[in-house]
N, C-alpha and C. Protein backbone atom coordinates (compact mmCIF):
# COMPACT_ATOMS: atom_id res chain seq x y z
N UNK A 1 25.51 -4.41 -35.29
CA UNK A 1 26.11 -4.21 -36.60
C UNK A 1 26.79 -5.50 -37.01
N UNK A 2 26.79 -6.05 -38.52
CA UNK A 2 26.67 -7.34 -38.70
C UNK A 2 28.48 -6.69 -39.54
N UNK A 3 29.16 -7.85 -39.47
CA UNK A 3 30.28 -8.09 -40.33
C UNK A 3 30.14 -8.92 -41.28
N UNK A 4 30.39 -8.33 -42.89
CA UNK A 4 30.30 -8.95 -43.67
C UNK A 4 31.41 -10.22 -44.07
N UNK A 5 32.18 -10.41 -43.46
CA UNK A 5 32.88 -11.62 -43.49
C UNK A 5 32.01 -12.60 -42.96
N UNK A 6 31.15 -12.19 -41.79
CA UNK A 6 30.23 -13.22 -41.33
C UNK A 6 28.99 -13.78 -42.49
N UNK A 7 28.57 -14.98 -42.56
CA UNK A 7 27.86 -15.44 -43.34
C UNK A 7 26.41 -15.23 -43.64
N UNK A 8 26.20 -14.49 -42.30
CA UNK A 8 24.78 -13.75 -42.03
C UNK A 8 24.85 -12.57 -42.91
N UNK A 9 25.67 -12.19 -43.22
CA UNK A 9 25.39 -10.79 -44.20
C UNK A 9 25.54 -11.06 -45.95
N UNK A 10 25.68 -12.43 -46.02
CA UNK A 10 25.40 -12.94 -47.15
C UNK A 10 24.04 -13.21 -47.51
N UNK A 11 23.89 -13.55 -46.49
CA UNK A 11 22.45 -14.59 -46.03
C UNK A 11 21.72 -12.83 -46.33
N UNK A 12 21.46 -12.70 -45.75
CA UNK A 12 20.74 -11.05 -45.67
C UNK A 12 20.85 -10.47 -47.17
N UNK A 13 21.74 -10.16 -47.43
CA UNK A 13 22.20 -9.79 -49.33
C UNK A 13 21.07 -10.41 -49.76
N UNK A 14 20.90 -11.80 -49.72
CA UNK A 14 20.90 -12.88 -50.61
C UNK A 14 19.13 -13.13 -50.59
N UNK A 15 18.85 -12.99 -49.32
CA UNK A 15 17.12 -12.44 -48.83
C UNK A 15 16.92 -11.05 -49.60
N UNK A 16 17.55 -10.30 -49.40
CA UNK A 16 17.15 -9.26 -49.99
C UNK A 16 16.94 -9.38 -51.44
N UNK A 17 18.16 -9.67 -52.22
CA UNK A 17 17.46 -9.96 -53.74
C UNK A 17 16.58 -11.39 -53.83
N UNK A 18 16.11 -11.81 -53.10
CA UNK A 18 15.11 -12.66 -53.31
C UNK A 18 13.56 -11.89 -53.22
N UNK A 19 14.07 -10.99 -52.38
CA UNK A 19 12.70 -9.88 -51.76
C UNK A 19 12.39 -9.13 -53.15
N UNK A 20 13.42 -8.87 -53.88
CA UNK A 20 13.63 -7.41 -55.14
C UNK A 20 13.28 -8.56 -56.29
N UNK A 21 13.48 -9.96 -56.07
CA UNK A 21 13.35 -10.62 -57.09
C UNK A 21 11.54 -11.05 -57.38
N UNK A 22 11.14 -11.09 -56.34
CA UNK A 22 9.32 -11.61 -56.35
C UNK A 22 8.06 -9.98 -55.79
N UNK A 23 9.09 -9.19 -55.90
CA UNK A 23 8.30 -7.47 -55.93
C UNK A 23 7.74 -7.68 -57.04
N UNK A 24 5.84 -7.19 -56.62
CA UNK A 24 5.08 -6.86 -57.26
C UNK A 24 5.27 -5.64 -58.01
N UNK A 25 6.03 -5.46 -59.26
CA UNK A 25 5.98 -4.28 -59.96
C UNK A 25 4.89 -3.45 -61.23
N UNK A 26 4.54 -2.82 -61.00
CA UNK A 26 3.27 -2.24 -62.56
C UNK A 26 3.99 -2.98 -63.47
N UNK A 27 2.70 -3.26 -64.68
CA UNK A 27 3.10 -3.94 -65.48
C UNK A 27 4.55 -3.20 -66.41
N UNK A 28 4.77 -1.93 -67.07
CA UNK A 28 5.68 -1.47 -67.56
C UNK A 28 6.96 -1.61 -66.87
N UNK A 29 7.13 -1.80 -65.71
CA UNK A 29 8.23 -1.65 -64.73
C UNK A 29 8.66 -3.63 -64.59
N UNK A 30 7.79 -4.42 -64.64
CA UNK A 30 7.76 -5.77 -64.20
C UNK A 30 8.52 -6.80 -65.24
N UNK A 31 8.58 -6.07 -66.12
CA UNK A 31 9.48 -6.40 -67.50
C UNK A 31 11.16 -6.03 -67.09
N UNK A 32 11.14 -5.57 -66.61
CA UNK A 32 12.72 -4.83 -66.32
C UNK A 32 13.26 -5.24 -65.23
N UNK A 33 12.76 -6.19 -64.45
CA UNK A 33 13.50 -6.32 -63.05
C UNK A 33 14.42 -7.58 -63.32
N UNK A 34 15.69 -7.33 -62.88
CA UNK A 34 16.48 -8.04 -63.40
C UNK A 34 16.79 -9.36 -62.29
N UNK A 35 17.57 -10.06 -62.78
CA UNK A 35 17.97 -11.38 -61.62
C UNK A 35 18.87 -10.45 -60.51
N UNK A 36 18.26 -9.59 -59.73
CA UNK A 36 19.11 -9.08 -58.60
C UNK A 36 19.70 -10.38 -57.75
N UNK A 37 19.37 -11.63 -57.58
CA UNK A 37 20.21 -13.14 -56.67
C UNK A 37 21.17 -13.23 -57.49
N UNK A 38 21.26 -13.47 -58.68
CA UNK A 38 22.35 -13.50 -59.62
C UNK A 38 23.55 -12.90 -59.60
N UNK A 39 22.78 -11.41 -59.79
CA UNK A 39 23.90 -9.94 -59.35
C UNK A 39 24.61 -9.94 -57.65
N UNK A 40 23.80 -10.57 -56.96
CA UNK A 40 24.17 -10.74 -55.80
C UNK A 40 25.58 -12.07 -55.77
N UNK A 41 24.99 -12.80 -56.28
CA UNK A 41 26.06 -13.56 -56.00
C UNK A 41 27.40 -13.65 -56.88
N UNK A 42 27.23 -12.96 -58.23
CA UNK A 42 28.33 -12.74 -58.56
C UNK A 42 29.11 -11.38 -57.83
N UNK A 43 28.45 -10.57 -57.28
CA UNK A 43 29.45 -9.89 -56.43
C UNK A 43 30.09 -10.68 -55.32
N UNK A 44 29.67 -11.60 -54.88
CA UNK A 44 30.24 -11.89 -53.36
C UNK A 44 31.45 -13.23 -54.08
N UNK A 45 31.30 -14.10 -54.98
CA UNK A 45 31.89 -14.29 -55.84
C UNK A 45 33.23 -13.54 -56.00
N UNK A 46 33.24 -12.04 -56.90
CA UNK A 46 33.97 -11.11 -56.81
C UNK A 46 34.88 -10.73 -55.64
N UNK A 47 34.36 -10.80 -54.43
CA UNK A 47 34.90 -10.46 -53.58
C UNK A 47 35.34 -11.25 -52.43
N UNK A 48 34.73 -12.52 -52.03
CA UNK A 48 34.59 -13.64 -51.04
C UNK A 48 35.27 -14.55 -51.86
N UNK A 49 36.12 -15.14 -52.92
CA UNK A 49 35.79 -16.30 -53.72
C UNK A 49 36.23 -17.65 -53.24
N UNK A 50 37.27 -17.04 -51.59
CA UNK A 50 37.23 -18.48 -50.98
C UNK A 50 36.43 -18.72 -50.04
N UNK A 51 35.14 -17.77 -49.80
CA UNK A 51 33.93 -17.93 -49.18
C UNK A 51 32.55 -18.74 -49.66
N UNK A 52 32.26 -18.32 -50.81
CA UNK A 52 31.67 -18.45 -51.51
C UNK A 52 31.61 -18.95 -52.58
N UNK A 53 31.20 -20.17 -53.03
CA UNK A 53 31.62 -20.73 -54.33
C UNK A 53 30.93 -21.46 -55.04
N UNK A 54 30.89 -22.33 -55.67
CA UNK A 54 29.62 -23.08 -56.56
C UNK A 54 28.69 -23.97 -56.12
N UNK A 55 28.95 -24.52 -54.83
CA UNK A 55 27.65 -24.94 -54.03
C UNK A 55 27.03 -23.84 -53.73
N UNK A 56 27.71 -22.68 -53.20
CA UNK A 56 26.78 -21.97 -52.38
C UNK A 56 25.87 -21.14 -53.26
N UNK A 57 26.52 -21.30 -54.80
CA UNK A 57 25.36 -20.63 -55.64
C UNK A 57 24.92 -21.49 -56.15
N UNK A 58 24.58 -23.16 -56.17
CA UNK A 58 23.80 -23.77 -55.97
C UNK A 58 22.97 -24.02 -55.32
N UNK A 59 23.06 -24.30 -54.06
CA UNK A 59 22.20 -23.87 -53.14
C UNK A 59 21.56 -22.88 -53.38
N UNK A 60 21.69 -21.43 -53.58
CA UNK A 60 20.80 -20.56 -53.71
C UNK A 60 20.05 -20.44 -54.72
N UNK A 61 21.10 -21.31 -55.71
CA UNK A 61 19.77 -21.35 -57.05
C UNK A 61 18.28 -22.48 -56.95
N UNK A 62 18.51 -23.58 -55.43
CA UNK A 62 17.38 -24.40 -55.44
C UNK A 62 16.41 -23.37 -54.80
N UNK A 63 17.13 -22.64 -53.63
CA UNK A 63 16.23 -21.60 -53.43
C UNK A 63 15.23 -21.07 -54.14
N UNK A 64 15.91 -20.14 -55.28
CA UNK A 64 14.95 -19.53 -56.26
C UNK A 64 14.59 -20.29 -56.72
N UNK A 65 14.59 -21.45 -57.65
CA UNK A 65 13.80 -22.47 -58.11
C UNK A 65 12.52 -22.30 -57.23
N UNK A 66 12.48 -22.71 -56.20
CA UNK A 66 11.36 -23.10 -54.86
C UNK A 66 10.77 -21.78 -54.98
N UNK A 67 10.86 -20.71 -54.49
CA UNK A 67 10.61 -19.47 -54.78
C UNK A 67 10.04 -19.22 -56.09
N UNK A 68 10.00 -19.39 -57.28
CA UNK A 68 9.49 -18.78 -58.60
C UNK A 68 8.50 -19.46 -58.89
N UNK A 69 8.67 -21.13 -58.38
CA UNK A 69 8.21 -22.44 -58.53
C UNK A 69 8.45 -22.95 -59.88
N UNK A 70 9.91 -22.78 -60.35
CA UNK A 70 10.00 -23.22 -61.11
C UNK A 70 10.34 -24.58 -61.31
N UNK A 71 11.39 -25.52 -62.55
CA UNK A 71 11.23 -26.67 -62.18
C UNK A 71 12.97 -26.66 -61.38
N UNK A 72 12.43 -27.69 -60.36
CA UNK A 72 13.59 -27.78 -59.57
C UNK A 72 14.93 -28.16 -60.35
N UNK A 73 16.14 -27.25 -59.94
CA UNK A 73 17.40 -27.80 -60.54
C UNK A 73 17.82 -26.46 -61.62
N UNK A 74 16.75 -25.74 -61.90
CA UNK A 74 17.35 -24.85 -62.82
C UNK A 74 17.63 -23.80 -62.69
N UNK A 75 17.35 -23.12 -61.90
CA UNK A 75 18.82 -21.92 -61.22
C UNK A 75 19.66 -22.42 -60.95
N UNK A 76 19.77 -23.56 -60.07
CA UNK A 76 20.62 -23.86 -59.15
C UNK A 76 21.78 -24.51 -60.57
N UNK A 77 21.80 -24.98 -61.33
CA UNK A 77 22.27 -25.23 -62.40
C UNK A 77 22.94 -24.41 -62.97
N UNK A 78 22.06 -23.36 -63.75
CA UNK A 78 22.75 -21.99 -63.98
C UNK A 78 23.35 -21.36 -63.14
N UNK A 79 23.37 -20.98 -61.91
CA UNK A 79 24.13 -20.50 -60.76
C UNK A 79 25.24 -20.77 -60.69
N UNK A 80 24.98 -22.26 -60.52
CA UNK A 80 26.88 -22.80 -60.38
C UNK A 80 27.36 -22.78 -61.59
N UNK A 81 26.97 -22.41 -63.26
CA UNK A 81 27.75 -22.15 -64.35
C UNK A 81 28.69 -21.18 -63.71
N UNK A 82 27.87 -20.28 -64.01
CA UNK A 82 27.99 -19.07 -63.60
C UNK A 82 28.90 -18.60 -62.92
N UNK A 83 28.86 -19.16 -61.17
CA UNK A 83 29.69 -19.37 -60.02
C UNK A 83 30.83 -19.51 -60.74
N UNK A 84 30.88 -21.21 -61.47
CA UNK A 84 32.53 -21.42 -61.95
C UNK A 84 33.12 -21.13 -62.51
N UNK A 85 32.33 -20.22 -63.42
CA UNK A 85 32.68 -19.38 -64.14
C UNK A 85 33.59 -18.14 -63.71
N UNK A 86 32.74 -17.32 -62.57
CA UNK A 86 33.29 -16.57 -62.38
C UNK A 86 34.63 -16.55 -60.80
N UNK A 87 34.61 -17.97 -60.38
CA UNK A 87 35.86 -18.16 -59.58
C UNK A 87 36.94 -18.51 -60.67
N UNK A 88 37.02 -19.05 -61.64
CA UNK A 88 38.20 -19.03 -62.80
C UNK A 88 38.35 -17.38 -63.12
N UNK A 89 37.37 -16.79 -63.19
CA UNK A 89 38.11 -15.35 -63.67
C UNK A 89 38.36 -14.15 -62.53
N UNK A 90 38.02 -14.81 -61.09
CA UNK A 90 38.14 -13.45 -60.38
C UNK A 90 38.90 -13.04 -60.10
N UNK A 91 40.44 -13.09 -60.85
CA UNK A 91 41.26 -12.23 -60.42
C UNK A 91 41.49 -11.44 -61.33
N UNK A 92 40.99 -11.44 -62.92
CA UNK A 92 40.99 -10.26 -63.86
C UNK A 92 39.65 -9.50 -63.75
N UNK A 93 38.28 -10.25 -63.30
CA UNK A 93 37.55 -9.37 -63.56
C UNK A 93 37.78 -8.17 -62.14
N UNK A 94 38.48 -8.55 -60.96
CA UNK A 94 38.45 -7.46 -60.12
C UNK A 94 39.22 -6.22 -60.14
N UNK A 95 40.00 -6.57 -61.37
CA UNK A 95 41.09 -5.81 -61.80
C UNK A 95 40.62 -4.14 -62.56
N UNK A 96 39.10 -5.37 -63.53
CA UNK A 96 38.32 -4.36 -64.64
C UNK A 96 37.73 -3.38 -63.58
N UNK A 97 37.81 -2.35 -64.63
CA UNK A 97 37.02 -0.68 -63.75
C UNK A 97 35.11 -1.20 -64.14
N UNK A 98 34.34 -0.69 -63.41
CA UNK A 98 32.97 -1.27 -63.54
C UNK A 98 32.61 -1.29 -64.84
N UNK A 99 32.46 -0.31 -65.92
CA UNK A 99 31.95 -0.62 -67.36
C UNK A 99 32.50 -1.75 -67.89
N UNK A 100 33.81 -2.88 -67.52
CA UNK A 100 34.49 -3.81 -68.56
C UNK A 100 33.85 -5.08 -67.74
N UNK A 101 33.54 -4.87 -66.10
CA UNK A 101 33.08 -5.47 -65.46
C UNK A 101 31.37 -5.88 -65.47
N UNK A 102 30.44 -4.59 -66.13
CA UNK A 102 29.35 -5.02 -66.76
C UNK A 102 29.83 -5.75 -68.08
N UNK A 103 30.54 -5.81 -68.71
CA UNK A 103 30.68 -6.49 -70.08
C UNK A 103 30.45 -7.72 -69.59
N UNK A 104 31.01 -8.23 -68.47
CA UNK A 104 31.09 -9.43 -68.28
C UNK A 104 29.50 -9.78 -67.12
N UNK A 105 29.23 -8.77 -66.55
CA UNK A 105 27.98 -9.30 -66.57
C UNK A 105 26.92 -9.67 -67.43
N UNK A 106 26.64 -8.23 -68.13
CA UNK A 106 25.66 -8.64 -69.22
C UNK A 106 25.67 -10.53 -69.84
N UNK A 107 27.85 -10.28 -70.05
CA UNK A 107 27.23 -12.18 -71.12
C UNK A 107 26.89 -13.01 -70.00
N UNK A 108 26.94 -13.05 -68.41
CA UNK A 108 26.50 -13.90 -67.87
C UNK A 108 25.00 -13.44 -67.88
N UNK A 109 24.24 -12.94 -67.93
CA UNK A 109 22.63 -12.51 -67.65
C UNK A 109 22.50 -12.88 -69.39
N UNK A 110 23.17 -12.63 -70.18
CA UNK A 110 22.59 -13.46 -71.82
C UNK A 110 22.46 -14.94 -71.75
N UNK A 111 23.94 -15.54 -70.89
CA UNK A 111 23.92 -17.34 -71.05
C UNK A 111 22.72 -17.52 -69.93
N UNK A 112 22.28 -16.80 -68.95
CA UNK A 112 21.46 -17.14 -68.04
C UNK A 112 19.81 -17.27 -68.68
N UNK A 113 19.80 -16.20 -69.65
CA UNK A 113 17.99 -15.90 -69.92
C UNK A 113 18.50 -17.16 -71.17
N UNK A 114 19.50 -17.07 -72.37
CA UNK A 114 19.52 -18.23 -73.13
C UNK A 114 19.13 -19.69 -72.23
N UNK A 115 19.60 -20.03 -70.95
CA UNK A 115 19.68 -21.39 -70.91
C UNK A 115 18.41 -21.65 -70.05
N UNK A 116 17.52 -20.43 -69.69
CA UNK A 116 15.94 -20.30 -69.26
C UNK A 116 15.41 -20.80 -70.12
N UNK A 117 15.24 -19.92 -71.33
CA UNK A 117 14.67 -20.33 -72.74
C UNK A 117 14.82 -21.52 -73.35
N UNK A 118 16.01 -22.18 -73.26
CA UNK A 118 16.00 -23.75 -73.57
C UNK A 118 15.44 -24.47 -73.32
N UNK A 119 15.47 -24.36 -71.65
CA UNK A 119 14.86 -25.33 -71.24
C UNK A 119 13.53 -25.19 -70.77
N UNK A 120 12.74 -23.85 -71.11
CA UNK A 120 11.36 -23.83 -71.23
C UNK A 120 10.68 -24.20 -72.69
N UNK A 121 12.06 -23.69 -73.35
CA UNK A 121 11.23 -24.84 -74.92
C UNK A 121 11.20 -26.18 -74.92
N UNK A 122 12.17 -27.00 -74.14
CA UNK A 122 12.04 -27.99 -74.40
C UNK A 122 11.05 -28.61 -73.28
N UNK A 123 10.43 -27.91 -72.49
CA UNK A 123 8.78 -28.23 -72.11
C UNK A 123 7.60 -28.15 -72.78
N UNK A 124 7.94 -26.81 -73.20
CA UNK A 124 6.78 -26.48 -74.74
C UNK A 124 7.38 -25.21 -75.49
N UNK A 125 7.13 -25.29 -76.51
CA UNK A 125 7.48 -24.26 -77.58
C UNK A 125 7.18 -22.86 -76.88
N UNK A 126 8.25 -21.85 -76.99
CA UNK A 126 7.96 -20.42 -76.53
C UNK A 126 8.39 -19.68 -77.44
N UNK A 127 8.09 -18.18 -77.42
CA UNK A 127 8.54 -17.35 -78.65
C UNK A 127 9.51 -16.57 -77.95
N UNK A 128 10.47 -16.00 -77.94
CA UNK A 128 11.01 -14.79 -77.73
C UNK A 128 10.31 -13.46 -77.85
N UNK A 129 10.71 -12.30 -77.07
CA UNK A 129 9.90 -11.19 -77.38
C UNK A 129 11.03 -10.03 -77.11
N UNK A 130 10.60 -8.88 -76.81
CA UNK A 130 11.50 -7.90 -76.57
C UNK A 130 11.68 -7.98 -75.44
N UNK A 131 10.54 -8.52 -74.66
CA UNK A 131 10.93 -8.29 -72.96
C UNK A 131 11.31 -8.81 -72.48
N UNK A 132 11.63 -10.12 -73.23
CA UNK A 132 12.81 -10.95 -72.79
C UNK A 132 14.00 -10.72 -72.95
N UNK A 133 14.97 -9.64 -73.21
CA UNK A 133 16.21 -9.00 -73.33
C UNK A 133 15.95 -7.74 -72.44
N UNK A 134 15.12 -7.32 -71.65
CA UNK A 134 15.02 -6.48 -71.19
C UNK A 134 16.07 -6.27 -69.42
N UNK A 135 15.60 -7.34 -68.85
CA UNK A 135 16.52 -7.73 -67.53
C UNK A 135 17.75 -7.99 -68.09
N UNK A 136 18.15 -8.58 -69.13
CA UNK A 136 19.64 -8.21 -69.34
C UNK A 136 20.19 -6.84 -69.43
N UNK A 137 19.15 -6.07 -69.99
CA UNK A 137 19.71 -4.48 -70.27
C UNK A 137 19.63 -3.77 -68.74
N UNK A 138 18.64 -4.19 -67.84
CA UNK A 138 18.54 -3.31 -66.75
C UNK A 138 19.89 -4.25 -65.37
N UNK A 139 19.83 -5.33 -65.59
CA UNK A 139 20.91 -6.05 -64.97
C UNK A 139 22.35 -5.51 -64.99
N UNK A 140 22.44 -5.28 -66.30
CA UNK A 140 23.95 -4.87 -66.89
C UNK A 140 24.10 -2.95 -66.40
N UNK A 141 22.59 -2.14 -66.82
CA UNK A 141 22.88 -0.68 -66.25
C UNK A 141 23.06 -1.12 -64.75
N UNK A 142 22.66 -1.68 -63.72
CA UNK A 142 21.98 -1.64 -62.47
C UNK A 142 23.78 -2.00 -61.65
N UNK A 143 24.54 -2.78 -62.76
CA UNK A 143 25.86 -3.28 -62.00
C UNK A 143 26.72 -2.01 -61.19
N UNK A 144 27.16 -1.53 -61.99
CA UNK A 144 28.11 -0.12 -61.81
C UNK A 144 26.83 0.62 -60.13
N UNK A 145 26.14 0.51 -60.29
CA UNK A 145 25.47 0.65 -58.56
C UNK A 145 25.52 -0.35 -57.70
N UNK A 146 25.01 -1.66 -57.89
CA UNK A 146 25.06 -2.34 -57.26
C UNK A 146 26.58 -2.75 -56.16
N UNK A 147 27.76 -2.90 -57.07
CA UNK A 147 29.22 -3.10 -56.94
C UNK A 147 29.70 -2.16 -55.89
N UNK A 148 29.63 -0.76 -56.08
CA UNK A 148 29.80 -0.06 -54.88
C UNK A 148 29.17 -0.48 -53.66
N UNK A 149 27.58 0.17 -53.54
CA UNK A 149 26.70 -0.12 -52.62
C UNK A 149 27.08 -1.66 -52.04
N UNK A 150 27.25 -2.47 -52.82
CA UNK A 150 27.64 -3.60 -51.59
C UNK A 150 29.34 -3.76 -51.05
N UNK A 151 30.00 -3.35 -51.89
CA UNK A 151 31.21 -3.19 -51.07
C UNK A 151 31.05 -2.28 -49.89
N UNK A 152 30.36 -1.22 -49.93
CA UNK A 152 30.16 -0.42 -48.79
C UNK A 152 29.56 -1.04 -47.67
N UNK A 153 28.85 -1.97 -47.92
CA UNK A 153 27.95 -2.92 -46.95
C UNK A 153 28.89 -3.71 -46.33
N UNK A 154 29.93 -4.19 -47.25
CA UNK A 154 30.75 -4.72 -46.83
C UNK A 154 31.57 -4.82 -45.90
N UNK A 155 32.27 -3.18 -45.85
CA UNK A 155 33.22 -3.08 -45.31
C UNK A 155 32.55 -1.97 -43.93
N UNK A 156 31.72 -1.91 -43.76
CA UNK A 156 30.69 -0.63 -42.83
C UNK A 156 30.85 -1.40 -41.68
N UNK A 157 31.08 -2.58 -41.00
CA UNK A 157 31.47 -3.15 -39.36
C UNK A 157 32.87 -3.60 -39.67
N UNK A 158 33.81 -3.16 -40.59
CA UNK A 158 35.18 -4.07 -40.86
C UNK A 158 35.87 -2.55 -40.97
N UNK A 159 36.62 -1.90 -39.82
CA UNK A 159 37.20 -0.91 -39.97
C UNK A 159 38.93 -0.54 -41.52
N UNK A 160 39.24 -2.68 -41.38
CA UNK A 160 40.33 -2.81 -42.08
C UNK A 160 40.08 -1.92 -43.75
């Protein structure tokens, strides 16, 4: 049984939404899968924040880069927004009950798919569509589960 203070159960989290992130889903379902690495690391963020901090969601954003094959630098970019973002606010957002706490996910999963879209236009022209707001909508329902379920992970070898 792993302790989540230990770094291996980050590491594991962090595999796992990489696993939920490159699932082959039917096409109707494949539209909706949200940045679960994202959601991941702003929880541990939330909860670790002198563990975990804007390298380490840099680092994980070269990861996914490598992983999607996208162009190198741009998760890992957005990640650490993100990250610094959310070590300046983690002591009000842990305060918020989960619905005020998706508020603040959702605008990070909006600045995240906005600063995708930038910088895939400025490779070549793209259009927007509906299903591109879609992982923000299932990101933002998916929080209020996610937040529990990993605190429970959390604290399941940490009797304190």
């Amino acid at each position: 049984m792993f302790l989540l203070n230990n770094p291996q159960n980050f590491l594991f989290t962090i595999a796992c939404a990489m696993c939920l992130r490159i699932a082959p889903l039917p096409y109707p379902f494949s539209s909706l899968n949200p940045d679960w690495v994202l959601l991941i690391i702003i929880y541990w963020i939330l909860s670790l924040p002198h563990k975990i901090g804007v390298f380490s969601a840099w680092t994980v954003g070269l990861l996914v880069d490598v992983l999607l094959g996208r162009m190198l630098g741009q998760y890992a970019l957005i990640y650490a927004v993100i990250a610094y973002i959310g070590l300046k606010l983690y002591k009000r957002l842990r305060q918020f009950p989960l619905l005020q706490q998706s508020i603040f996910i959702c605008i990070c999963l909006i600045f995240e798919h906005l600063m995708l879209f930038w910088i895939e236009n400025l490779q070549s022209p793209i259009q927007i569509s509906f299903t591109f707001w879609m992982p923000i909508l299932t990101g933002t329902f998916f929080w209020p589960l996610i937040f529990p379920l990993l605190g429970f992970i959390r604290h399941l070898g940490n009797p304190n």
